[in-house]
Protein backbone atom coordinates (compact mmCIF):
# COMPACT_ATOMS: atom_id res chain seq x y z
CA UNK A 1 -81.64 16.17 -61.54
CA UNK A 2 -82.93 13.37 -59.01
CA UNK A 3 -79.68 13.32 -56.91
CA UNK A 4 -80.13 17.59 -56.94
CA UNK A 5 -83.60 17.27 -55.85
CA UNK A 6 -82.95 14.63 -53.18
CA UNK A 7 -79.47 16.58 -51.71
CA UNK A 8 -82.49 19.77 -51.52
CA UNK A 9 -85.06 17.74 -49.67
CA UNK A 10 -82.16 16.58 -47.43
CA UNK A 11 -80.69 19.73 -46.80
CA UNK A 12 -84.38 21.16 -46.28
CA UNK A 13 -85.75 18.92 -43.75
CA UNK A 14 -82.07 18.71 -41.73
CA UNK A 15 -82.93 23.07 -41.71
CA UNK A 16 -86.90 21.74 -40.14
CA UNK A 17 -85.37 19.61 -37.78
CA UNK A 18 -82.44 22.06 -36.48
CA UNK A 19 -85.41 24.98 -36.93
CA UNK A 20 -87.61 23.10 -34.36
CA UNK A 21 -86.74 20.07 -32.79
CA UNK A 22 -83.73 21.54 -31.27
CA UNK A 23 -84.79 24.83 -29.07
CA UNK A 24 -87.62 23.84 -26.63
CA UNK A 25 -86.11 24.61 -23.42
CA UNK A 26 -88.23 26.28 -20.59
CA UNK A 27 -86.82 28.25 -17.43
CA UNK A 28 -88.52 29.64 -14.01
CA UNK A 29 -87.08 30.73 -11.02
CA UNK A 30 -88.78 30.07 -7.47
CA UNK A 31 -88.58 31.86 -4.29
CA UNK A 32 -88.76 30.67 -0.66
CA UNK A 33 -89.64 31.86 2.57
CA UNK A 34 -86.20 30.92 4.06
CA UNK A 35 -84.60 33.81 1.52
CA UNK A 36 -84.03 30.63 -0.76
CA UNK A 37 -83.69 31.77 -5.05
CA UNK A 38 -84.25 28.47 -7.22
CA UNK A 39 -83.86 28.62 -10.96
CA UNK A 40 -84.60 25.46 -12.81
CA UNK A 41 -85.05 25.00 -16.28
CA UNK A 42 -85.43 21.85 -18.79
CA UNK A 43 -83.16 20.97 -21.54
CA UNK A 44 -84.38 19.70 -25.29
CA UNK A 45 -82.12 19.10 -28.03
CA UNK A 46 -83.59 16.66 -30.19
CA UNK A 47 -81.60 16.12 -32.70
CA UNK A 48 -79.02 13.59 -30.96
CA UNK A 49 -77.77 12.86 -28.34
CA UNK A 50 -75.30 16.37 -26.96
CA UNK A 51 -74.28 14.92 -24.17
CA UNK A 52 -75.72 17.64 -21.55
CA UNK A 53 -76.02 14.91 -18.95
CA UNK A 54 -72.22 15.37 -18.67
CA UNK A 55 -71.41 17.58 -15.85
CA UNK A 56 -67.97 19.41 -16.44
CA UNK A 57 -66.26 21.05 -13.05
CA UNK A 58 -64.02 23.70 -13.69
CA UNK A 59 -61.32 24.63 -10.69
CA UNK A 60 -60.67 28.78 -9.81
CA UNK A 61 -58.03 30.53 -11.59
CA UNK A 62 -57.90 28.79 -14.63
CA UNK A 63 -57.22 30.47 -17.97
CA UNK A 64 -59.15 31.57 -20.25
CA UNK A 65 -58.92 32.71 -24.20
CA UNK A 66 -61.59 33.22 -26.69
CA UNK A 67 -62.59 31.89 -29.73
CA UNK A 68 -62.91 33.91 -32.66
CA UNK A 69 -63.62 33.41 -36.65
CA UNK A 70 -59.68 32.79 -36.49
CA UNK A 71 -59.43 30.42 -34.01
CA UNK A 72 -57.99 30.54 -30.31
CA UNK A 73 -56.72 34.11 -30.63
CA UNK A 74 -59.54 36.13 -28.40
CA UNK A 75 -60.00 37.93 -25.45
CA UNK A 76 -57.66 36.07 -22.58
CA UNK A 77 -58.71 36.25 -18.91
CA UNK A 78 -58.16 34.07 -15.82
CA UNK A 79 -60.90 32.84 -14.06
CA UNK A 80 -61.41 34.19 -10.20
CA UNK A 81 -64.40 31.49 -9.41
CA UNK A 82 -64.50 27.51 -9.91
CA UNK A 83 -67.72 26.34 -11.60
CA UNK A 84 -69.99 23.74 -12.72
CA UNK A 85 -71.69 23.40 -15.93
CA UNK A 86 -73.47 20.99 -18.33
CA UNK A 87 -71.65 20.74 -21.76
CA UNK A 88 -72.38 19.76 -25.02
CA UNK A 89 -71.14 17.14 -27.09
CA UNK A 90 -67.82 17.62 -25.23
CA UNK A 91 -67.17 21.61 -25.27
CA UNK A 92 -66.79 23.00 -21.84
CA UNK A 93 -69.91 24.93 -21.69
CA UNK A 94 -73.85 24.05 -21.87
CA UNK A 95 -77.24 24.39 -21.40
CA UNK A 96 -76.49 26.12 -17.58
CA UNK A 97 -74.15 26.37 -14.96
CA UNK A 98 -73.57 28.00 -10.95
CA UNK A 99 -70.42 29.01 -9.86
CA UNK A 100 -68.90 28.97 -6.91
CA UNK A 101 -70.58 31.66 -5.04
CA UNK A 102 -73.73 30.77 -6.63
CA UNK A 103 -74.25 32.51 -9.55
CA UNK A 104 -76.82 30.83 -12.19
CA UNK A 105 -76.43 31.34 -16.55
CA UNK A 106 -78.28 29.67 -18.17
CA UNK A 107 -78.40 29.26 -22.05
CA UNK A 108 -81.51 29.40 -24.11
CA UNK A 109 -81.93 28.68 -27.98
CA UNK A 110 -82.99 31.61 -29.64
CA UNK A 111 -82.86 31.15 -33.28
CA UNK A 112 -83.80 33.83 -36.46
CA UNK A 113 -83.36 36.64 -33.40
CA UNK A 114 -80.19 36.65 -32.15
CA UNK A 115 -77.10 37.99 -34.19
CA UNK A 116 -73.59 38.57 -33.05
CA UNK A 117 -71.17 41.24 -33.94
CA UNK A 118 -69.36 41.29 -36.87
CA UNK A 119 -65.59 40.15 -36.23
CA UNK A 120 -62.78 42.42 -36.32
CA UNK A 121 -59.76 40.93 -36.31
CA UNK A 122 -58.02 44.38 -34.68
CA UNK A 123 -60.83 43.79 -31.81
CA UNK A 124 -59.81 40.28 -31.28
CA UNK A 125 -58.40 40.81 -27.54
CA UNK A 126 -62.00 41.89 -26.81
CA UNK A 127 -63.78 39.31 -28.87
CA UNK A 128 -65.00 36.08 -27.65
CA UNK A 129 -67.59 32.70 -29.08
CA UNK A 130 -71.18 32.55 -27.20
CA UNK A 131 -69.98 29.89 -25.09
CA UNK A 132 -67.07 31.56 -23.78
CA UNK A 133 -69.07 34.36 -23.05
CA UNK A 134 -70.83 31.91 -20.71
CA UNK A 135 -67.56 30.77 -19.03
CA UNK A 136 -66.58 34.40 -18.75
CA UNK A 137 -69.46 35.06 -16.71
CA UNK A 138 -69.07 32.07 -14.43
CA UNK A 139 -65.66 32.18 -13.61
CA UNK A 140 -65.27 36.28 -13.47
CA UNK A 141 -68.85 37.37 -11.16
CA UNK A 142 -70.19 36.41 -8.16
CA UNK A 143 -73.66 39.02 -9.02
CA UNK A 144 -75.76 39.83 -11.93
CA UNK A 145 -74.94 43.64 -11.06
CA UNK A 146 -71.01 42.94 -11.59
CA UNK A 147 -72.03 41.09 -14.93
CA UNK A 148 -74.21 44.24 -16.35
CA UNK A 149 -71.72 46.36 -15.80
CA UNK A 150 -68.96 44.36 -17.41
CA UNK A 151 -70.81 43.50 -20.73
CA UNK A 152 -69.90 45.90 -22.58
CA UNK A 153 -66.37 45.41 -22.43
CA UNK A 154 -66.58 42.01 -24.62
CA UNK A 155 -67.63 41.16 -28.21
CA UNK A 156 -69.43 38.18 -28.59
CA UNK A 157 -69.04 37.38 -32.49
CA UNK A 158 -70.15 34.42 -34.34
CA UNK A 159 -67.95 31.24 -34.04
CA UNK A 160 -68.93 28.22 -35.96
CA UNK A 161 -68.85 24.90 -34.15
CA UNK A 162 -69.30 21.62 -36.15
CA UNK A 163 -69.32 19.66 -33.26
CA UNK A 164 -73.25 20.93 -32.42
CA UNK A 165 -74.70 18.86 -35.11
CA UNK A 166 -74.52 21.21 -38.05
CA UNK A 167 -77.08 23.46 -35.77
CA UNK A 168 -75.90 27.36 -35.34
CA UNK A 169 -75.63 28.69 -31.89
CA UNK A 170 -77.70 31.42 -31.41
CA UNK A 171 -78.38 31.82 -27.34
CA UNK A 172 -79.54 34.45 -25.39
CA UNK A 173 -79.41 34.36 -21.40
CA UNK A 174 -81.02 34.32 -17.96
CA UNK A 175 -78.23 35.33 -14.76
CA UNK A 176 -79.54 35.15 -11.12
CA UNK A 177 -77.29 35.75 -8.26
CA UNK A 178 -78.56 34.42 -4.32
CA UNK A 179 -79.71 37.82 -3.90
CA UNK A 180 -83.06 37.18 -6.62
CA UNK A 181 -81.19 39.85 -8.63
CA UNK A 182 -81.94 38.40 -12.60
CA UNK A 183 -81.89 39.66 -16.22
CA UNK A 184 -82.09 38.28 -19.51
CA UNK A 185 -79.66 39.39 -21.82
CA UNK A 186 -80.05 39.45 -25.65
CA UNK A 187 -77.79 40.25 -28.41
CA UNK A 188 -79.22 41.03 -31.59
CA UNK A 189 -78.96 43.07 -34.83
CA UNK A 190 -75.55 42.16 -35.11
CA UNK A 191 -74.27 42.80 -31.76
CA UNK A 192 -76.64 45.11 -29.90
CA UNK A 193 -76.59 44.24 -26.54
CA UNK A 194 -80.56 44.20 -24.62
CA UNK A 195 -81.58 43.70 -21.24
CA UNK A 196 -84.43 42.90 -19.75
CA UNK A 197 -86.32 42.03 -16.16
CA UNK A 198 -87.54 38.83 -16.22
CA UNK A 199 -91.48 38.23 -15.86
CA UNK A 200 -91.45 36.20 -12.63
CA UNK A 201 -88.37 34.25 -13.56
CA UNK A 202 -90.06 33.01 -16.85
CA UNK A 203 -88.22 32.20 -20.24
CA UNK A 204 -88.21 29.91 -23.32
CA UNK A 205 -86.91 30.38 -26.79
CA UNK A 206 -87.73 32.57 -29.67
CA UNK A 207 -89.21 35.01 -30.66
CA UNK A 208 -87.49 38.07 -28.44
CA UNK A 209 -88.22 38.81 -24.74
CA UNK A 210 -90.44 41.90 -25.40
CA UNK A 211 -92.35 39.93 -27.62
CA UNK A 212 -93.36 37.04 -25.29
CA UNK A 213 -94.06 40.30 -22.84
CA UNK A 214 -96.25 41.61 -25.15
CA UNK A 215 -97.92 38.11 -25.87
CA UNK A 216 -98.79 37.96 -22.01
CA UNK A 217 -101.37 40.49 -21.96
CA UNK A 218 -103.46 37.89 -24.02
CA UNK A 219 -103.86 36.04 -21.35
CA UNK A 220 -104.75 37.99 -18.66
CA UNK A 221 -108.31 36.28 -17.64
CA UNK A 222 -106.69 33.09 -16.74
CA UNK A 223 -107.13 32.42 -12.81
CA UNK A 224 -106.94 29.53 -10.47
CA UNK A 225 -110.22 30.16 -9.37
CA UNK A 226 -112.79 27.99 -10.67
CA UNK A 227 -115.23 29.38 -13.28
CA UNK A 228 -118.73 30.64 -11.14
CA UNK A 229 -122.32 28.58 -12.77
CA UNK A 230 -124.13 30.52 -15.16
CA UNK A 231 -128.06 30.15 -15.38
CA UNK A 232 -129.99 29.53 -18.54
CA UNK A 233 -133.74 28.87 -17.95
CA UNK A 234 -133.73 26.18 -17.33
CA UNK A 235 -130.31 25.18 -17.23
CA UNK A 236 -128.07 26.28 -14.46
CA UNK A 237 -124.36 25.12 -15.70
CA UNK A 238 -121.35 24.49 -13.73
CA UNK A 239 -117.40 23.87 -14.10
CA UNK A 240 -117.47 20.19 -15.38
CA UNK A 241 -114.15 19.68 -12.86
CA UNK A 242 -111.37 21.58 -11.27
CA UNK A 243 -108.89 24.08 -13.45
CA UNK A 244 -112.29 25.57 -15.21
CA UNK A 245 -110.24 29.19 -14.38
CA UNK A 246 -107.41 27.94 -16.43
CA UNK A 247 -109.53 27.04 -19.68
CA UNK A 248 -107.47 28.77 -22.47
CA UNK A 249 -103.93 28.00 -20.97
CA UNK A 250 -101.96 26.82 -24.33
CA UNK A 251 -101.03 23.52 -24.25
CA UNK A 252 -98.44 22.69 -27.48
CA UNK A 253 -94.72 23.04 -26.95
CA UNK A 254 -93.78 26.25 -28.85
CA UNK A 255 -91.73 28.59 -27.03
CA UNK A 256 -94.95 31.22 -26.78
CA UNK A 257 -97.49 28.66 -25.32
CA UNK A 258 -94.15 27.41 -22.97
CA UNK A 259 -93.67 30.88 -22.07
CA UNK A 260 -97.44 31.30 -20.94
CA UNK A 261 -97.92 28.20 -19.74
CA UNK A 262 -94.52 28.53 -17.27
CA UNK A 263 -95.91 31.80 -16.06
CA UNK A 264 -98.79 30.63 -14.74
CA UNK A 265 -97.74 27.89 -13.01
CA UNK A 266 -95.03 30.22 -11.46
CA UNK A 267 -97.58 32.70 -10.52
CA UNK A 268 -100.23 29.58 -8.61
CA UNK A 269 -96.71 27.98 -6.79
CA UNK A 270 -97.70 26.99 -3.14
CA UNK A 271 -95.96 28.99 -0.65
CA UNK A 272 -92.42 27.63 -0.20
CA UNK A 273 -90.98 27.40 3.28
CA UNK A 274 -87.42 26.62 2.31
CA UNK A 275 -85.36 25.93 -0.66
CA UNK A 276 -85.10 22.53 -0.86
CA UNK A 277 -88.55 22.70 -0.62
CA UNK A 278 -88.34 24.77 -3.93
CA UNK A 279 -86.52 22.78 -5.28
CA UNK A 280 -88.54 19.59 -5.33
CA UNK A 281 -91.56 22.39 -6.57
CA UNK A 282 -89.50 23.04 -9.39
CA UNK A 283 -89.34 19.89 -10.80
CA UNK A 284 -92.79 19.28 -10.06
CA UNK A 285 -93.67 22.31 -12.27
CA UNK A 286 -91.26 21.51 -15.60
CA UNK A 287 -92.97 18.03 -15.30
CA UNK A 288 -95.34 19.69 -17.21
CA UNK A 289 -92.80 20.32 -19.97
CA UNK A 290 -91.20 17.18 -20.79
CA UNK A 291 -91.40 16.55 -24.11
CA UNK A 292 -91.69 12.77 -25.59
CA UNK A 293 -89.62 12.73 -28.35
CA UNK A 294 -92.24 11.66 -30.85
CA UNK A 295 -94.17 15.47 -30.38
CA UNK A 296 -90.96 17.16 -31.94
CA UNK A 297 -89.55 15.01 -34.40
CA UNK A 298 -90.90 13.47 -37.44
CA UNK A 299 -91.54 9.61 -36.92
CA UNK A 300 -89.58 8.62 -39.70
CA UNK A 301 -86.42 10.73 -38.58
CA UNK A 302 -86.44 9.82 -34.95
CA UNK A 303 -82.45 10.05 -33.75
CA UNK A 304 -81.70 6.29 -32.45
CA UNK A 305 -79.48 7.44 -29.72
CA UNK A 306 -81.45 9.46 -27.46
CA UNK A 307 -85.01 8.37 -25.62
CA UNK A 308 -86.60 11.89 -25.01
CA UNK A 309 -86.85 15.31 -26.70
CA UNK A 310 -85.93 16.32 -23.05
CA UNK A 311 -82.59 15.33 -21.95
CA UNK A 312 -82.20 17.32 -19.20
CA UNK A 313 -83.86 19.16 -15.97
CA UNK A 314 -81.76 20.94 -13.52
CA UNK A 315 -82.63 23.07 -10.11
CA UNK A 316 -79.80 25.46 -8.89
CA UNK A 317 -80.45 26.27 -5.29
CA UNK A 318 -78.09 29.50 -5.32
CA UNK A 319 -78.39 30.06 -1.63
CA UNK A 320 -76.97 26.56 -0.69
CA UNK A 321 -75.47 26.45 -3.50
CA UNK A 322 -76.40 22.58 -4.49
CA UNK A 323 -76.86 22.12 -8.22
CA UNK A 324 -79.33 19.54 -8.88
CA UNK A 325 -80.57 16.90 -12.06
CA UNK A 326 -81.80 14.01 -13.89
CA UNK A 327 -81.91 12.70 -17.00
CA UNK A 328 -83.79 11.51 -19.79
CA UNK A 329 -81.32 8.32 -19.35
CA UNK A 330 -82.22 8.32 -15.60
CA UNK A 331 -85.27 10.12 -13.43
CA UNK A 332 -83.75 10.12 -10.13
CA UNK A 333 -82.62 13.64 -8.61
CA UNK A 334 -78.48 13.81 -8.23
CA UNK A 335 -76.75 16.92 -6.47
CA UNK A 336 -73.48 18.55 -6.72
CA UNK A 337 -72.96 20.31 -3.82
CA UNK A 338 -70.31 23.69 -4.67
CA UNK A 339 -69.43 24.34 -0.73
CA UNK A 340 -68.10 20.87 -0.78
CA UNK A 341 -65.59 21.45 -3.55
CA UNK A 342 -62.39 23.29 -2.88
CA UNK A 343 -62.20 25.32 -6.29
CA UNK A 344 -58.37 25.88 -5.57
CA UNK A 345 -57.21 22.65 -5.54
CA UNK A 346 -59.68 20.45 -7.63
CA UNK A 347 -58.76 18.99 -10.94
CA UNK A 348 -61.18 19.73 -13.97
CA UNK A 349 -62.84 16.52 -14.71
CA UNK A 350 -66.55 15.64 -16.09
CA UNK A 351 -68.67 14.04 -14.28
CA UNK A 352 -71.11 11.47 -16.08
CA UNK A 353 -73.27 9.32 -14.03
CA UNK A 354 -75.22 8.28 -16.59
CA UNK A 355 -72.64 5.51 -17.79
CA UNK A 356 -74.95 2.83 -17.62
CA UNK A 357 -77.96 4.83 -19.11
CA UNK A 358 -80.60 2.59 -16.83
CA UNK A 359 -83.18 4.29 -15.03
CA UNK A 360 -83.08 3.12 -10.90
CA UNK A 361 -86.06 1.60 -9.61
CA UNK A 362 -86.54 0.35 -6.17
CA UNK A 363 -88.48 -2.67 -5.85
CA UNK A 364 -91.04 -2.13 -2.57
CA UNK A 365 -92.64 -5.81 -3.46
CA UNK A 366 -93.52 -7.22 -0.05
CA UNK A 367 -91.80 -10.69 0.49
């Protein structure tokens, strides 16, 4: 009876931990005056280390085939555009990714909500995993337009994948294109495909897009403007500092306060005068959403192989088409840039520059 009890704790708290530890991830996109389109977002999964700080680069006109319930008998295709994208725990897709004519996914946790189709194994040439449904985008569509269009010509069905710690894969998605053209794409109730306009560029995780929509009108008295003094005879009381107009913003890391808390911060950005100036902005912003490992995990479960709860942060400047990063294993800002890869000739390979996981620090000490 003890061993029965102790395999249902087990079982219960590994459900807590893949529940919650695993899905805070926050996007925005930015905007500059130069015509620049930004989207950034931060990467959490905290309950090892995935490996997202592994960059893979895939080459143009590579093919493609699906995964389904049966294995490696789905929906074949050859890719028409190299890409890059962060993996996980060694699959060749991730968190995000920009292809070669600079078209952002990006991959968002989106558990109890999203549900796939059911597979049917005389659908298979149509049917494909969530990842590859990422890959598809990437390597087939240079705009979001091309992509909406397209969707309904796939199945996306559920596709088990040990290899993600025992956590289930539900995603939905966020696809710019240079032009500031974005949706978010959900599919739910076991295969229904949604689509929605983003709210300035913002998204998080769960519960579904309309909700968090609906969850904004709560906050509509929050300003940037400090709060005006208020008399009381004989007391005439003032803001005690700066930010008074942003008293109420949620703090905690659940996907709702995230989702708030990204939109306002999007909404106050500076005016940007070029992209790389975004870019810099945009990790100034999800600064405000790293998350210490300690605030998601239990202190007596801690994972012993990874040092934050945030593991990644990437910028994809789509008009230069420079994909940009660091890493809970080192802060400094690395770039890939696309227009410097020749997508016809280069070999897929991974790119890890996190081998010897030490942040770099430059001593200024005067001598």
């Amino acid at each position: 009876m003890n061993t029965l009890i102790t395999k249902i704790t087990a079982l219960t708290l590994a459900f807590v931990m893949i529940s919650t530890a695993v899905i805070p991830c926050t996007g925005i996109t930015l905007k500059s005056k130069d015509g620049g389109v930004v989207v950034a977002r931060t990467v959490e999964w905290a309950l090892n280390d995935a490996q997202h700080n592994q960059i893979m680069v895939v080459p143009r006109n590579k093919k493609f085939i699906g995964q389904t319930p049966e294995g490696n008998n789905g929906m074949k295709w050859d890719g028409k555009y190299g890409f890059v994208t962060l993996t996980a725990y060694g699959q060749p897709y991730g968190p995000d990714g920009m292809n070669e004519e600079g078209l952002y996914v990006g991959v968002y946790y989106l558990p109890d909500y999203a549900e796939y189709g059911v597979y049917d194994a005389a659908k298979a040439d149509r049917s494909m995993s969530v990842g590859d449904l990422m890959q598809w985008m990437l390597s087939s569509f240079k705009t979001v337009d091309e992509i909406i269009a397209n969707l309904n010509s796939v199945l996306v069905v559920n596709v088990d994948n040990k290899d993600f710690g025992g956590a289930a894969l539900p995603f939905h998605f966020k696809i710019v294109d240079p032009s500031g053209n974005s949706k978010i794409i959900e599919i739910v109730n076991k295969g229904e495909v949604k689509v929605y306009e983003p709210y300035i560029g913002v998204i998080t995780n769960s519960p579904t897009y309309d909700w968090h929509l609906i969850n904004q009108r709560n906050y509509l008295n929050l300003s940037t403007a400090p709060n005006n003094a208020m008399t009381f005879e004989p007391y005439t009381l003032k803001p005690i500092g700066g930010g008074s107009g942003l008293i109420g913003l949620p703090g905690d890391f659940t996907p709702p306060s995230r989702f708030v808390r990204a939109a306002a911060f999007t909404a106050s950005c500076r005016p940007l005068e070029t992209s790389v100036d975004a870019v810099f902005e945009s990790f100034r912003i999800l600064d405000n959403f790293n998350i210490p490992l300690g605030a998601q995990v239990p202190k007596d479960h801690l994972p012993s192989d990874i040092v934050s709860a945030t593991q990644v942060t990437s910028s994809s400047d789509l008009k230069n088409k420079v994909y940009y990063y660091h890493t809970m294993w080192n802060r400094q800002i690395r770039k890939i840039d696309l227009k410097a890869i020749d997508f016809a000739t280069v070999e897929e390979q991974i790119i890890d520059d996190d081998a010897t996981k030490t942040n770099t620090v430059k001593d200024v000490t005067p001598k």
